[in-house]
PDB file of N, CA and C in Angstrom:
ATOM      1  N   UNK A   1      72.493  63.176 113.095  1.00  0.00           N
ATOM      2  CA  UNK A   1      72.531  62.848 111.694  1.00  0.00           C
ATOM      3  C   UNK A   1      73.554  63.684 110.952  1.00  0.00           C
ATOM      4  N   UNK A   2      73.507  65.027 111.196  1.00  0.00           N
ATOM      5  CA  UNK A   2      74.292  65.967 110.537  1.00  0.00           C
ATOM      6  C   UNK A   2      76.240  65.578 110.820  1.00  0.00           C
ATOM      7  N   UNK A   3      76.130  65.110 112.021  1.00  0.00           N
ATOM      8  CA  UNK A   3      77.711  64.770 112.439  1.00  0.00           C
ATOM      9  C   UNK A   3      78.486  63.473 112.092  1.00  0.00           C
ATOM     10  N   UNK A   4      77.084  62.324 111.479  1.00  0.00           N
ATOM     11  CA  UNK A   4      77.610  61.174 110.280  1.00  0.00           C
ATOM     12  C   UNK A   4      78.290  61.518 109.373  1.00  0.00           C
ATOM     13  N   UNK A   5      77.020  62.536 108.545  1.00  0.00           N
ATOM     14  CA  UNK A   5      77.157  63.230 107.215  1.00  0.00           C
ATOM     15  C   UNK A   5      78.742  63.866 107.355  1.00  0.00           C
ATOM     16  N   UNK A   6      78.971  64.346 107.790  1.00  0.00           N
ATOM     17  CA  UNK A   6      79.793  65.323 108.368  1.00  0.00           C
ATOM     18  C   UNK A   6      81.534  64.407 108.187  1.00  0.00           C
ATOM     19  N   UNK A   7      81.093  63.405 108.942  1.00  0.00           N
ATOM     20  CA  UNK A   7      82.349  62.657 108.878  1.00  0.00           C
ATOM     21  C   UNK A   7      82.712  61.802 107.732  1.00  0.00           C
ATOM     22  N   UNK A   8      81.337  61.471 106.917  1.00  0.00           N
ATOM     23  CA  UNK A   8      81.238  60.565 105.731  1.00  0.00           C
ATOM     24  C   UNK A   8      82.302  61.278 104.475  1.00  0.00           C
ATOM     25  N   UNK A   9      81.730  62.796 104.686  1.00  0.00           N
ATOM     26  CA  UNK A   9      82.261  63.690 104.030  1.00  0.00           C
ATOM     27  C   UNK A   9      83.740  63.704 104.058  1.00  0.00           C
ATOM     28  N   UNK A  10      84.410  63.996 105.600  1.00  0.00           N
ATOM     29  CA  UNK A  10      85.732  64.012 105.614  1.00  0.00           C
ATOM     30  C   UNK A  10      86.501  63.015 105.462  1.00  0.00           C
ATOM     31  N   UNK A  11      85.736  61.336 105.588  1.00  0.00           N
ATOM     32  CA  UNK A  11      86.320  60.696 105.072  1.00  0.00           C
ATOM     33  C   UNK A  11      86.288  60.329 103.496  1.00  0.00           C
ATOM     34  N   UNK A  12      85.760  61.047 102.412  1.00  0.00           N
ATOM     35  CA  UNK A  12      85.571  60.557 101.476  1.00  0.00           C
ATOM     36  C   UNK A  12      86.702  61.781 100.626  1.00  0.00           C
ATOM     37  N   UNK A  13      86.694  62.730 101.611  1.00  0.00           N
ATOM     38  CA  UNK A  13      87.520  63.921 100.848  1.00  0.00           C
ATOM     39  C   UNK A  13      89.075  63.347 101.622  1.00  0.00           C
ATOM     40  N   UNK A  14      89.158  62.273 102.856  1.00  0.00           N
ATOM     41  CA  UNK A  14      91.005  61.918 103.078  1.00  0.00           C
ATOM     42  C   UNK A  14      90.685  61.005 102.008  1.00  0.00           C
ATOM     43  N   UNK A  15      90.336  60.323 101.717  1.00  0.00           N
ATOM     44  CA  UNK A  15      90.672  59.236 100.533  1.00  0.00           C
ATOM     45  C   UNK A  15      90.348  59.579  99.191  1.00  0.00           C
ATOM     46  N   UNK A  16      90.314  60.591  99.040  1.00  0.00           N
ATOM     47  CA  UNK A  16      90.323  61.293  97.574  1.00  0.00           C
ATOM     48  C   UNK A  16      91.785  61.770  97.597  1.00  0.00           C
ATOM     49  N   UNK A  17      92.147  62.541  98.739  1.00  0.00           N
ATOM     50  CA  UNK A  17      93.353  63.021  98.793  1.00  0.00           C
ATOM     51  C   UNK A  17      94.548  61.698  98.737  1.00  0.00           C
ATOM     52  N   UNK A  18      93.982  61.115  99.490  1.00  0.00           N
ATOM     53  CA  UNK A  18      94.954  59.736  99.714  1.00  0.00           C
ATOM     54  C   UNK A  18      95.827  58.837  98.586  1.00  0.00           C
ATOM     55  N   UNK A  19      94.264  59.138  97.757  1.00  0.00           N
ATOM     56  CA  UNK A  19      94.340  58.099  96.132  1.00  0.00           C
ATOM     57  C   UNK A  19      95.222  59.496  95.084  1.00  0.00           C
ATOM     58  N   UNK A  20      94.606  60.574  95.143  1.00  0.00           N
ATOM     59  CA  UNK A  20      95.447  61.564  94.738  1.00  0.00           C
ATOM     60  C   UNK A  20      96.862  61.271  94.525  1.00  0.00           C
ATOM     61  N   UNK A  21      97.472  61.549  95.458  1.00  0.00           N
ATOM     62  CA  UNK A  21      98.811  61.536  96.245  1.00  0.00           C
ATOM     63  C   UNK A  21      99.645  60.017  96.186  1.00  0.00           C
ATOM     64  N   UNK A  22      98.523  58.748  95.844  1.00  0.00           N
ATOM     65  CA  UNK A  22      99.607  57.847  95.319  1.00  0.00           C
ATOM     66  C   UNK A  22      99.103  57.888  93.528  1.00  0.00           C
ATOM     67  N   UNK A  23      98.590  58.316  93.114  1.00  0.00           N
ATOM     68  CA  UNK A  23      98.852  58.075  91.838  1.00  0.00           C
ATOM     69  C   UNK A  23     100.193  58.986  91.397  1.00  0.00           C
ATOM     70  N   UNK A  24      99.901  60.199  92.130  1.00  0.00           N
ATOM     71  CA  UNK A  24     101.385  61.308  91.808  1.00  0.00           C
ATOM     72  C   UNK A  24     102.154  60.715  92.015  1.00  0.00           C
ATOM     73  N   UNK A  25     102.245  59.691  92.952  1.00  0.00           N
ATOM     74  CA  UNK A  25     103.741  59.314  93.179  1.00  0.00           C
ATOM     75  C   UNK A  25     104.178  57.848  92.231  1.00  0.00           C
ATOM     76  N   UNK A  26     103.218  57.252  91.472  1.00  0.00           N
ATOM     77  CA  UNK A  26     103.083  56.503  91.035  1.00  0.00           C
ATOM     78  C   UNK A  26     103.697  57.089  89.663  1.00  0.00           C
ATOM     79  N   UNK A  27     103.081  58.450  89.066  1.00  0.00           N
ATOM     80  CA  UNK A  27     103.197  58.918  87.576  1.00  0.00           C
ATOM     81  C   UNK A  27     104.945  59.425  88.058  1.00  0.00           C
ATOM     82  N   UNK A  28     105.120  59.844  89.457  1.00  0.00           N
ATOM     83  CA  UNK A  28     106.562  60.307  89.414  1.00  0.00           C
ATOM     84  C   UNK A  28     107.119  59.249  89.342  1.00  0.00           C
ATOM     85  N   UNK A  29     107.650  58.050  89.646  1.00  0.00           N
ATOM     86  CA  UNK A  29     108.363  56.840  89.379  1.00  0.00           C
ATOM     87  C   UNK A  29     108.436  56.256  87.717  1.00  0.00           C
ATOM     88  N   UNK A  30     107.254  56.612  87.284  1.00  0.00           N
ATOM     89  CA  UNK A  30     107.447  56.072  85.968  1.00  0.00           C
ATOM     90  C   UNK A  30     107.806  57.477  85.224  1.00  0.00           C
ATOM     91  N   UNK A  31     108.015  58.154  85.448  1.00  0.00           N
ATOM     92  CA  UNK A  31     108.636  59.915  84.807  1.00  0.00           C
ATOM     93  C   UNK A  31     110.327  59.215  85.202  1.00  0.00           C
ATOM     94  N   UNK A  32     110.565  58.937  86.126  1.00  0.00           N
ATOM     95  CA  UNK A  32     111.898  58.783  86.186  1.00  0.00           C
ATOM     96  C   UNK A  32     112.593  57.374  85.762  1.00  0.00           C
ATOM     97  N   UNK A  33     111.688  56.635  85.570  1.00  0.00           N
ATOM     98  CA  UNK A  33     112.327  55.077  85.214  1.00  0.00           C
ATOM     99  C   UNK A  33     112.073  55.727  83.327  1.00  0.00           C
ATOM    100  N   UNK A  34     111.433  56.658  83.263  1.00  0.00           N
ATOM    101  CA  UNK A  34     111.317  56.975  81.506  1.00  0.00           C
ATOM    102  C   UNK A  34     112.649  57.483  81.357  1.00  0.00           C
ATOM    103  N   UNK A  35     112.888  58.334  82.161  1.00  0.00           N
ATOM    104  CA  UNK A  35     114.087  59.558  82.029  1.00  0.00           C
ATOM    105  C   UNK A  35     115.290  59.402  82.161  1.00  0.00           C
ATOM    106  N   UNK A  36     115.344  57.928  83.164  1.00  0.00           N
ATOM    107  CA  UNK A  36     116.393  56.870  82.990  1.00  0.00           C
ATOM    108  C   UNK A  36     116.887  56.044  81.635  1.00  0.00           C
ATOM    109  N   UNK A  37     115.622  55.335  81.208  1.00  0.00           N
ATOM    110  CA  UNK A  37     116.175  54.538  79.882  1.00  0.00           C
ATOM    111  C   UNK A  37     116.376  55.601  79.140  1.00  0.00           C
ATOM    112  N   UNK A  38     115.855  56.576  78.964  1.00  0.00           N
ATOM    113  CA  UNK A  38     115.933  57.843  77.529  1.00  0.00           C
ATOM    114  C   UNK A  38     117.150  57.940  77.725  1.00  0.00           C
ATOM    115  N   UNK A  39     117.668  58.550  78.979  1.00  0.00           N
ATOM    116  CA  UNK A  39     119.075  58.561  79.230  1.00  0.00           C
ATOM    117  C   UNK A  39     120.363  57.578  78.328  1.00  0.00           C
ATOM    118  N   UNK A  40     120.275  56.414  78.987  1.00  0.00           N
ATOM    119  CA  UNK A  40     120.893  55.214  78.822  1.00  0.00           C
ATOM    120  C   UNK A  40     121.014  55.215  77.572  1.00  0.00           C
ATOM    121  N   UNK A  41     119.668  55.213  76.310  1.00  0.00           N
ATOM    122  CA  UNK A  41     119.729  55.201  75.220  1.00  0.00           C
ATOM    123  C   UNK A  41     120.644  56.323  74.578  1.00  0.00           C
ATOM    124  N   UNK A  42     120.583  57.491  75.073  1.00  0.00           N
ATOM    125  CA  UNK A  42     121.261  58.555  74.567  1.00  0.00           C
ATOM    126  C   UNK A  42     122.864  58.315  74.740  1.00  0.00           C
ATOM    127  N   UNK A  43     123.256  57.291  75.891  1.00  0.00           N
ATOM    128  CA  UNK A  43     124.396  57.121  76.079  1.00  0.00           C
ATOM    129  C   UNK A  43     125.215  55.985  75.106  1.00  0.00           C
ATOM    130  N   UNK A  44     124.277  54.947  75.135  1.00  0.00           N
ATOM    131  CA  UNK A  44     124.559  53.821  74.180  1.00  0.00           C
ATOM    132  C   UNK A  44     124.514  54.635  72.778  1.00  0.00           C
ATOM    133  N   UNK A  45     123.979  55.241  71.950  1.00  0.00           N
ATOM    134  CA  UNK A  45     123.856  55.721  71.308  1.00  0.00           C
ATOM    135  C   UNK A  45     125.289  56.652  70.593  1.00  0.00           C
ATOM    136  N   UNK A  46     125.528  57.075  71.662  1.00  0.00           N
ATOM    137  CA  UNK A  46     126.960  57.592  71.693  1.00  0.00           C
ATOM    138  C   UNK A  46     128.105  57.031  71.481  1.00  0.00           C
ATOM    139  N   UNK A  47     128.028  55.449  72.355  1.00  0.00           N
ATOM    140  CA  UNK A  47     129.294  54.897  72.316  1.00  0.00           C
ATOM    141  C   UNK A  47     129.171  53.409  71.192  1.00  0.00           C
ATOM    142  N   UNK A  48     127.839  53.289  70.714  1.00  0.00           N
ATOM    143  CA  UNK A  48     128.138  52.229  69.901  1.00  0.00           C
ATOM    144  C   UNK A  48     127.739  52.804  68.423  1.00  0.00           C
ATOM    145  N   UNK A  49     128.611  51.970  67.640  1.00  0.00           N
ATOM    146  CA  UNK A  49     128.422  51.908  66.154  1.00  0.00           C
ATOM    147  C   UNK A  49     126.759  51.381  66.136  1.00  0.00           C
ATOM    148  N   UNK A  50     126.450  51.939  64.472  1.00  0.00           N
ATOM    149  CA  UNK A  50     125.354  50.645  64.116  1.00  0.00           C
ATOM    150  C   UNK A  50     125.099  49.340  64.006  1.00  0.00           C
ATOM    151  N   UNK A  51     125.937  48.600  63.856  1.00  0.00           N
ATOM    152  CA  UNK A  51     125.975  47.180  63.612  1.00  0.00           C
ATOM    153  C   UNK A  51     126.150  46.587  65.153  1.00  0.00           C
ATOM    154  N   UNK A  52     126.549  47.682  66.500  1.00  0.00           N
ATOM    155  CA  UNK A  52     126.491  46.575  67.531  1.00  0.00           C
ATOM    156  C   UNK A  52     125.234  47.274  68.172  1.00  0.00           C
ATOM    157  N   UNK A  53     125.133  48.278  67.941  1.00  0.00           N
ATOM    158  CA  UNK A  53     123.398  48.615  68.372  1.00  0.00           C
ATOM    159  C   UNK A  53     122.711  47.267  67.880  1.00  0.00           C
ATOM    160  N   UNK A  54     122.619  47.203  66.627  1.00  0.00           N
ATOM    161  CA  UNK A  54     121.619  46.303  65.957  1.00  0.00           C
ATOM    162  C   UNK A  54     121.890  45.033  66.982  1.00  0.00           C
ATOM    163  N   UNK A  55     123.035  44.309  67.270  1.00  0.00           N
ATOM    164  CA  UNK A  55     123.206  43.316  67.668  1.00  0.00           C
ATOM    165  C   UNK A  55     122.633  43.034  69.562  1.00  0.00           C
ATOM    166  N   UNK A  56     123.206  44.538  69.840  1.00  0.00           N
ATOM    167  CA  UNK A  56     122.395  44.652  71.193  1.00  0.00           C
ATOM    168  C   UNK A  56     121.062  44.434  71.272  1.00  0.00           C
ATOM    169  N   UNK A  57     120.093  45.113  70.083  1.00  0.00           N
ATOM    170  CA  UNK A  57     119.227  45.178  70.494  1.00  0.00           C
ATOM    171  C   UNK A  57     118.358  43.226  70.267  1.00  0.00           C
ATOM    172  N   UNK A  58     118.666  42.704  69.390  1.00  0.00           N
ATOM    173  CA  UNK A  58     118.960  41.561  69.234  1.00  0.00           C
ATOM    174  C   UNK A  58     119.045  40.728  70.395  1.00  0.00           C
ATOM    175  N   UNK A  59     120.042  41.117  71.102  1.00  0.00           N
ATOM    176  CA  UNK A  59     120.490  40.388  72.187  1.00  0.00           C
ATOM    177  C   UNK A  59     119.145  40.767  73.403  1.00  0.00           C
ATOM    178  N   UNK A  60     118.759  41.869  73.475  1.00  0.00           N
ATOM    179  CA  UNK A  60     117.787  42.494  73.912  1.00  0.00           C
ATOM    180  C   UNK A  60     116.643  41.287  73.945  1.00  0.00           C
ATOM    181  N   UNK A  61     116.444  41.169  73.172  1.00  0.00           N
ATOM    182  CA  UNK A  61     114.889  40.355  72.377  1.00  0.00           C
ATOM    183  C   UNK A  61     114.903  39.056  73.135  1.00  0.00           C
ATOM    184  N   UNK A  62     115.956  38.347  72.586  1.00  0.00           N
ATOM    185  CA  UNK A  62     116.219  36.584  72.892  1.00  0.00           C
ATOM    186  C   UNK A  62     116.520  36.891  74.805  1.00  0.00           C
ATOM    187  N   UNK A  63     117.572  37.611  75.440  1.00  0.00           N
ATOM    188  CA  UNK A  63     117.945  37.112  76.804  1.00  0.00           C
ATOM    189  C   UNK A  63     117.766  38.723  77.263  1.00  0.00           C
ATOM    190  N   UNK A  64     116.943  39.222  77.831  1.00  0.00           N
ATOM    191  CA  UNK A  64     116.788  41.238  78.299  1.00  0.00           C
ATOM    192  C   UNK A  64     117.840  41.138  79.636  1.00  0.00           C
ATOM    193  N   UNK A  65     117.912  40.238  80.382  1.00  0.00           N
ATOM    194  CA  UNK A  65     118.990  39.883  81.491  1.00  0.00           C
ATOM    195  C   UNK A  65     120.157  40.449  80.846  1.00  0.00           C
ATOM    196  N   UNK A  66     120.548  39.602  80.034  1.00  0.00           N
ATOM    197  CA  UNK A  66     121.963  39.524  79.791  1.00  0.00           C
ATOM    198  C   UNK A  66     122.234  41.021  79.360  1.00  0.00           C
ATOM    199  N   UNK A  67     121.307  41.791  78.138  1.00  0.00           N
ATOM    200  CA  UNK A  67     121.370  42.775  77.322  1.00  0.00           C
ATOM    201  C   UNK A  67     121.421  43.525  78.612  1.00  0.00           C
ATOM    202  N   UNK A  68     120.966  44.010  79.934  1.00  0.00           N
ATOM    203  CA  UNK A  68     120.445  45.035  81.030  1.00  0.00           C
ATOM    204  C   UNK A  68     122.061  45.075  81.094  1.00  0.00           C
ATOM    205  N   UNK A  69     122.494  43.860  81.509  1.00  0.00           N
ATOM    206  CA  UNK A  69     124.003  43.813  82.354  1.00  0.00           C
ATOM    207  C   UNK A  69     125.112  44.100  81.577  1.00  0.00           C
ATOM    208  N   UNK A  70     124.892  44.006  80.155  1.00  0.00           N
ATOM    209  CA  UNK A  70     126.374  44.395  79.124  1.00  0.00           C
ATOM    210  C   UNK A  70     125.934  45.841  79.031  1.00  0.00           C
ATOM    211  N   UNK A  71     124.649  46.085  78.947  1.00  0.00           N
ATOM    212  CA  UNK A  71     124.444  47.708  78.829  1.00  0.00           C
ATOM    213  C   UNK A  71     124.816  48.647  79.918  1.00  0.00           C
ATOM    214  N   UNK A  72     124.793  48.197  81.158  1.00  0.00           N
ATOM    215  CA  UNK A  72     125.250  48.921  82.571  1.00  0.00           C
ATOM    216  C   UNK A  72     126.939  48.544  82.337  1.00  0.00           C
ATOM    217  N   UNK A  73     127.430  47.271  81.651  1.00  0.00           N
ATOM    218  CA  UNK A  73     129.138  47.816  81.963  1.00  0.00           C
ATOM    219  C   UNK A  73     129.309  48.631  80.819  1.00  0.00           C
ATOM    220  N   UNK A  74     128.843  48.420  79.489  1.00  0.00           N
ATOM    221  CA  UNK A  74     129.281  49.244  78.713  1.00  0.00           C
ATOM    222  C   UNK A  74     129.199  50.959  79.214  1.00  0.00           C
ATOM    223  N   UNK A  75     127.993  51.367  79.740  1.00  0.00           N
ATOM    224  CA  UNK A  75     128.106  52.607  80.270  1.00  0.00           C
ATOM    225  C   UNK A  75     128.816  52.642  81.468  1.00  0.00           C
ATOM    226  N   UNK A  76     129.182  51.898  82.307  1.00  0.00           N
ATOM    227  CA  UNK A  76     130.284  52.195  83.219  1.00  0.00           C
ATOM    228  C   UNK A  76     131.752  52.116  82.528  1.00  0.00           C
ATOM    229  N   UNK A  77     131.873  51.801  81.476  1.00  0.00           N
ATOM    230  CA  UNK A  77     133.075  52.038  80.710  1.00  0.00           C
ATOM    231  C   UNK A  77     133.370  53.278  80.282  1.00  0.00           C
ATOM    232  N   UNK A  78     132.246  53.736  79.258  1.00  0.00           N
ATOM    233  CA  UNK A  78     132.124  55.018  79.314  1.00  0.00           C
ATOM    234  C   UNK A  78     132.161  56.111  80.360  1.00  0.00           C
ATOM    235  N   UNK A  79     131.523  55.780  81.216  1.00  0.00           N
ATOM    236  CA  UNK A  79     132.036  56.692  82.195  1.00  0.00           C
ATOM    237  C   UNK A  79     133.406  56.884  83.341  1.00  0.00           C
ATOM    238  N   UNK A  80     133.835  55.922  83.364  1.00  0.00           N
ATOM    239  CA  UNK A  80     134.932  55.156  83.652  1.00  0.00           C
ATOM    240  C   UNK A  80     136.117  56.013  82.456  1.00  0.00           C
ATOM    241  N   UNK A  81     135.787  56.571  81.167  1.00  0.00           N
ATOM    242  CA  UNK A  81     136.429  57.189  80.123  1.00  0.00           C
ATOM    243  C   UNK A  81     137.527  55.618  79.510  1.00  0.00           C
ATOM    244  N   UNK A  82     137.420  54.435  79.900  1.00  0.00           N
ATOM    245  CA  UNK A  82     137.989  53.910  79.280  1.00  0.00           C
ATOM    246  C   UNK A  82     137.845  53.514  77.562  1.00  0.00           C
ATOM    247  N   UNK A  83     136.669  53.883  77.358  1.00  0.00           N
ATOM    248  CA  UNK A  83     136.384  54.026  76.114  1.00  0.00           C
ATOM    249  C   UNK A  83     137.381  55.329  75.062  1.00  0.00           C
ATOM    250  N   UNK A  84     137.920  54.536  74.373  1.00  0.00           N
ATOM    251  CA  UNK A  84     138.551  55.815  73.454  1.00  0.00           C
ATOM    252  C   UNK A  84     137.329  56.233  72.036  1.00  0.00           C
ATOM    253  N   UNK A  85     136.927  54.717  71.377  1.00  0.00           N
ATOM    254  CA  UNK A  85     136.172  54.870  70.316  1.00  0.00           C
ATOM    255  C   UNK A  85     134.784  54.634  70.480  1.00  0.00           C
ATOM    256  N   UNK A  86     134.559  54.616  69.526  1.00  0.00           N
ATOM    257  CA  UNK A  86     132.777  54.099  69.353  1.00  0.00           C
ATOM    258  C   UNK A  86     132.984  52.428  69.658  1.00  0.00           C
ATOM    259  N   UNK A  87     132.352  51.708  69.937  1.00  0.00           N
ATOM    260  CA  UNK A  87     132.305  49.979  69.698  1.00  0.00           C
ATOM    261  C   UNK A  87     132.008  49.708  68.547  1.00  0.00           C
ATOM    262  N   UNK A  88     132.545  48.349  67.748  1.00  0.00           N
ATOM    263  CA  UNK A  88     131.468  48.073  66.747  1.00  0.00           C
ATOM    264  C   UNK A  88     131.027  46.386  67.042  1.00  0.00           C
ATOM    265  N   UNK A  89     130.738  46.140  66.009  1.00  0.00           N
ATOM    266  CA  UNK A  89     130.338  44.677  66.612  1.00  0.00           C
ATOM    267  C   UNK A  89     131.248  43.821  66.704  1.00  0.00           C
ATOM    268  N   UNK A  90     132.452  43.751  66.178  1.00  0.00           N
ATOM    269  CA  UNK A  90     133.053  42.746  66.341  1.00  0.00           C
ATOM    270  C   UNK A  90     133.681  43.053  68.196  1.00  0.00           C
ATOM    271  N   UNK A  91     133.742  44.389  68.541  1.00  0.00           N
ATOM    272  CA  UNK A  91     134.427  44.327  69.850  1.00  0.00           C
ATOM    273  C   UNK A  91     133.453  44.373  70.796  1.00  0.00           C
ATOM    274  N   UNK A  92     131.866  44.338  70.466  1.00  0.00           N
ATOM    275  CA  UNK A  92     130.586  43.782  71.152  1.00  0.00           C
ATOM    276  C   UNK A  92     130.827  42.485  71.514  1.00  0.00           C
ATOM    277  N   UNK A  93     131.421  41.734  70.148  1.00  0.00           N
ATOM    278  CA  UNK A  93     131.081  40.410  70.761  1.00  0.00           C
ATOM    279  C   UNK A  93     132.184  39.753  71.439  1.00  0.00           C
ATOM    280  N   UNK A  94     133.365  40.177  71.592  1.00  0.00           N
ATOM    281  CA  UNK A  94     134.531  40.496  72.409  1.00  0.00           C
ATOM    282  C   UNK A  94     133.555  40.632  74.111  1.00  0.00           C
ATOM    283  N   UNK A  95     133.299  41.227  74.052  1.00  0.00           N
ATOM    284  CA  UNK A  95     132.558  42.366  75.095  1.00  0.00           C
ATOM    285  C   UNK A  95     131.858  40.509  76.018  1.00  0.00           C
ATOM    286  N   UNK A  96     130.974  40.230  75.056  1.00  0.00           N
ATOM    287  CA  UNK A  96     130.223  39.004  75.076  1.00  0.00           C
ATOM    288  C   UNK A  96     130.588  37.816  75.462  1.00  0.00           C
ATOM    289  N   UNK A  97     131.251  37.398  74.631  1.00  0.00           N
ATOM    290  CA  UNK A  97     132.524  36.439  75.161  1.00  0.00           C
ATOM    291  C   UNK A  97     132.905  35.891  76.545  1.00  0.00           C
ATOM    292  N   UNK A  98     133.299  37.581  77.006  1.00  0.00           N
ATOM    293  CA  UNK A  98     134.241  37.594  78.649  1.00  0.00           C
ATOM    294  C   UNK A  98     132.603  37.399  79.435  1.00  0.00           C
ATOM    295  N   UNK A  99     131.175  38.259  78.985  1.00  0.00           N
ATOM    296  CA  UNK A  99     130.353  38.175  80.142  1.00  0.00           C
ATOM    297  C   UNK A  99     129.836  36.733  80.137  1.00  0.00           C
ATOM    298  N   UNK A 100     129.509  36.127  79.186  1.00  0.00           N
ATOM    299  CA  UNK A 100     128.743  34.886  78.955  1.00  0.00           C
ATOM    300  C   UNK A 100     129.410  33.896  79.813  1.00  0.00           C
ATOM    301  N   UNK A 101     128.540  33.100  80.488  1.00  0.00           N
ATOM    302  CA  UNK A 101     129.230  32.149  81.420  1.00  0.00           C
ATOM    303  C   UNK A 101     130.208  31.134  80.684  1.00  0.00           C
ATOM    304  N   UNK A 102     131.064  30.861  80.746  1.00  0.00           N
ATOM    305  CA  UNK A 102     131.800  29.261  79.962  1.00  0.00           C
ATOM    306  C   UNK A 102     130.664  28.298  80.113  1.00  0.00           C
ATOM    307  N   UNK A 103     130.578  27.476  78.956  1.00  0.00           N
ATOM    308  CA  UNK A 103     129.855  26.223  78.893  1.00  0.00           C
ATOM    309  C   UNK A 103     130.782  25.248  79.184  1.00  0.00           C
ATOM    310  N   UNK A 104     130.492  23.926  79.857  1.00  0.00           N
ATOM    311  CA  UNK A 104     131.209  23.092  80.435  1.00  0.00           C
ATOM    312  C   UNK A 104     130.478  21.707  79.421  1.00  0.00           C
ATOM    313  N   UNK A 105     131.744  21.013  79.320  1.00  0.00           N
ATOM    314  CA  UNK A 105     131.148  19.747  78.414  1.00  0.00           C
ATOM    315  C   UNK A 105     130.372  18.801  79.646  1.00  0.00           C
ATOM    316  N   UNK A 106     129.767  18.427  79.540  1.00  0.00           N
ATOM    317  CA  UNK A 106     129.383  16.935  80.695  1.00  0.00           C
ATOM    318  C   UNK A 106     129.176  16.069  80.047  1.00  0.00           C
ATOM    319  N   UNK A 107     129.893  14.848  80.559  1.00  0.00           N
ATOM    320  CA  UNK A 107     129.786  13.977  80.053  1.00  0.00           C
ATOM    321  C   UNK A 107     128.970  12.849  80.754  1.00  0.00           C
ATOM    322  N   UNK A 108     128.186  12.246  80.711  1.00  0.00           N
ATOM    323  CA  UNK A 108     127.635  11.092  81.596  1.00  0.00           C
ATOM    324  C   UNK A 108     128.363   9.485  81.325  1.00  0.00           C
ATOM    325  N   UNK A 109     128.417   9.187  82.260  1.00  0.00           N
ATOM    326  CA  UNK A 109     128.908   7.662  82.422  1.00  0.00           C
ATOM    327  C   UNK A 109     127.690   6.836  83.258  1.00  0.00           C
ATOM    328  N   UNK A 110     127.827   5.653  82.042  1.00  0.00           N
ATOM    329  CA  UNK A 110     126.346   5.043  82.599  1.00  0.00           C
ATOM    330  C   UNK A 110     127.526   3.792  82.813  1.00  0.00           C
ATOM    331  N   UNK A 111     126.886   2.903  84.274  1.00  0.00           N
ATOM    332  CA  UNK A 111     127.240   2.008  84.146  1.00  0.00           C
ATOM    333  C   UNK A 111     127.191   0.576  83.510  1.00  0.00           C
ATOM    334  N   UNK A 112     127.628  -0.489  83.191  1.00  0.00           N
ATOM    335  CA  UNK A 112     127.256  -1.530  82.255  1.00  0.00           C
ATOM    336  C   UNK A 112     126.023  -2.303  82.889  1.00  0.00           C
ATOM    337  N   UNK A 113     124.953  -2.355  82.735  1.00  0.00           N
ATOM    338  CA  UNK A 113     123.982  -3.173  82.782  1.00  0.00           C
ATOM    339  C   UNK A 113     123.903  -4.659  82.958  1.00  0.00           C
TER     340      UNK A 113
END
């Protein structure tokens, strides 16, 4: 009886440890996906005016795709040092322009009935 007990025990103290050890690693992933955007923000922050913040974040809201991917080149610009100034919005939407796919007219042709 005592050598059940015994094992009930050690298994209840590995899976205490077990569950332990993924929540830590759980709170460490979201410590660093925090420490990431804080980042990013501090960087955008840097290189854009107010009026294309506002518009980013905008853009943010309606399509977060699109906003993720102008925000990773804009900071690879910056780091890249091709940036001389701040952005403002009109060279945001410059920026926009080149990423946004071309729209294509289509036209349908029906035949005569």
């Amino acid at each position: 009886m005592d050598d059940i007990e015994a094992i009930r025990k050690k298994k209840l103290r590995d899976l205490q440890q077990q569950a332990q050890q993924g929540f830590s690693q759980e709170d460490f992933a979201e410590e660093q996906q925090k420490e990431y955007n804080d980042q990013k923000k501090l960087i955008l922050r840097a290189i854009l005016m107010d009026d294309a913040r506002e518009r980013l974040g905008r853009i943010k809201a309606a399509r977060p795709e699109m906003a993720e991917n102008l925000e990773n080149q804009l900071i690879m610009l910056a780091q890249s040092g091709r940036l001389k100034n701040k952005i403002n919005d009109e060279q945001l939407r410059e920026l926009l322009s080149k990423i946004l796919p071309k729209k294509r007219d289509i036209t349908i042709k029906r035949r005569g009935m």
